[in-house]
Protein backbone atom coordinates (compact mmCIF):
# COMPACT_ATOMS: atom_id res chain seq x y z
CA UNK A 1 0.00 0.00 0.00
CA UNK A 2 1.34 3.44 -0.82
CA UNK A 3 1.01 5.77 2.43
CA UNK A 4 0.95 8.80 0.35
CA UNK A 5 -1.48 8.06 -2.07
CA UNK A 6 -3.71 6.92 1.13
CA UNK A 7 -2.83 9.90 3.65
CA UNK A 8 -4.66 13.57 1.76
CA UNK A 9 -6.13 16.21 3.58
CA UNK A 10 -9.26 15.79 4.01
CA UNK A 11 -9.07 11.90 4.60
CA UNK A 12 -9.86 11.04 8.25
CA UNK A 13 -9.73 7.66 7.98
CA UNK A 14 -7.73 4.76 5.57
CA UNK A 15 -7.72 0.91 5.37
CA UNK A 16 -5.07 -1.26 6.12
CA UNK A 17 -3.70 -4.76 4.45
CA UNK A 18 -2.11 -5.68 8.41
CA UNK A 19 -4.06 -6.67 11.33
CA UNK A 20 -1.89 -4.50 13.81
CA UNK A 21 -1.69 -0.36 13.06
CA UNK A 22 -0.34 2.19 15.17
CA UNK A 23 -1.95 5.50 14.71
CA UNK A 24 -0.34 8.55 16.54
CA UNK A 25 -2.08 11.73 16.46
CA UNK A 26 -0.24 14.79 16.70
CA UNK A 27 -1.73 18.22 17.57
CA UNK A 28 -0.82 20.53 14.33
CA UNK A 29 0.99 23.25 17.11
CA UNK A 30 3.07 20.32 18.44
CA UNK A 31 4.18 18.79 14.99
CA UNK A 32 5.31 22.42 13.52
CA UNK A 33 7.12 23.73 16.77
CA UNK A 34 8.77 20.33 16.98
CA UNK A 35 9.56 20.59 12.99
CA UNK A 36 10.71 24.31 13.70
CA UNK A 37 12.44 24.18 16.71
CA UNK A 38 15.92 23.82 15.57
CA UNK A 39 14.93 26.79 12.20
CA UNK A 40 16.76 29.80 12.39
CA UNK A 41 13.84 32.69 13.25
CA UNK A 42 14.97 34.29 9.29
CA UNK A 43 14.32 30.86 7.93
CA UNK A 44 10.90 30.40 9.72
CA UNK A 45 10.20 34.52 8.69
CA UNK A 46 11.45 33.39 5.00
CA UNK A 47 9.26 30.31 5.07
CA UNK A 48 5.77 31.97 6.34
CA UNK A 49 6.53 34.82 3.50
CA UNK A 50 6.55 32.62 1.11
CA UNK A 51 3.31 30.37 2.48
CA UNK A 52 1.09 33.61 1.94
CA UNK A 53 1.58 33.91 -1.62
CA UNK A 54 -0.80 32.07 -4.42
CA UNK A 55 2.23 30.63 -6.06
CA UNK A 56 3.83 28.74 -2.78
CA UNK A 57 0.68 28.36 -0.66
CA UNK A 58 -0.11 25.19 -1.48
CA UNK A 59 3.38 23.55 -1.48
CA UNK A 60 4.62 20.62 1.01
CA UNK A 61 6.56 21.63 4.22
CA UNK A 62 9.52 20.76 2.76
CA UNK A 63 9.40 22.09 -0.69
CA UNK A 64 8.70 25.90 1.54
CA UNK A 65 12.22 24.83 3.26
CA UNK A 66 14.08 23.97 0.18
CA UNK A 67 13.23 27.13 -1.35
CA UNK A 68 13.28 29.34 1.97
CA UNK A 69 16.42 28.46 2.35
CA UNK A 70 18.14 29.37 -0.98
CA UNK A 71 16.09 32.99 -1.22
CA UNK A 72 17.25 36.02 -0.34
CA UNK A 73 14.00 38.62 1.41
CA UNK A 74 14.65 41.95 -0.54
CA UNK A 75 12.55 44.77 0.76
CA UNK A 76 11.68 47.27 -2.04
CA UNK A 77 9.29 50.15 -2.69
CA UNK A 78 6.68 50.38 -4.64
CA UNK A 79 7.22 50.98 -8.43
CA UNK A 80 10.37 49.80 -8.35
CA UNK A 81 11.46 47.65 -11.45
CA UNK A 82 12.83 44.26 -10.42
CA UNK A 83 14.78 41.88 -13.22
């Protein structure tokens, strides 16, 4: 059985093939300040930036980290022409 064709969203529930399964649940606060704990606070600033955008919103937790961390923030002011 694939795990990640089984586990979406908005699933709540999934079959099994084995008689034994061990289900932990995880309160979503707990998972992400265990996942960020060790992030630099630019990092974690880079990473929510980025979530709020229609291009990145809806990319995996580690895809946001993989492009956080190769991205430089540049503050600039409006009308200014960027290349």
């Amino acid at each position: 059985m694939d795990v990640f064709k089984v586990l979406q969203k908005d699933r709540k529930f999934y079959q099994t093939l084995t008689e034994e399964t061990v289900v932990a649940k995880i309160q979503r606060g707990d998972f992400i300040a265990s996942i960020f704990q060790e992030m630099s606070e630019e990092l974690f600033y880079k990473i929510v930036l980025l979530r709020q955008t229609p291009y990145f919103k809806d990319l995996s937790p580690y895809s946001l980290v993989t492009i956080a961390s190769n991205v430089e923030v540049k503050e600039m002011k409006y009308g200014e022409v960027l290349i």
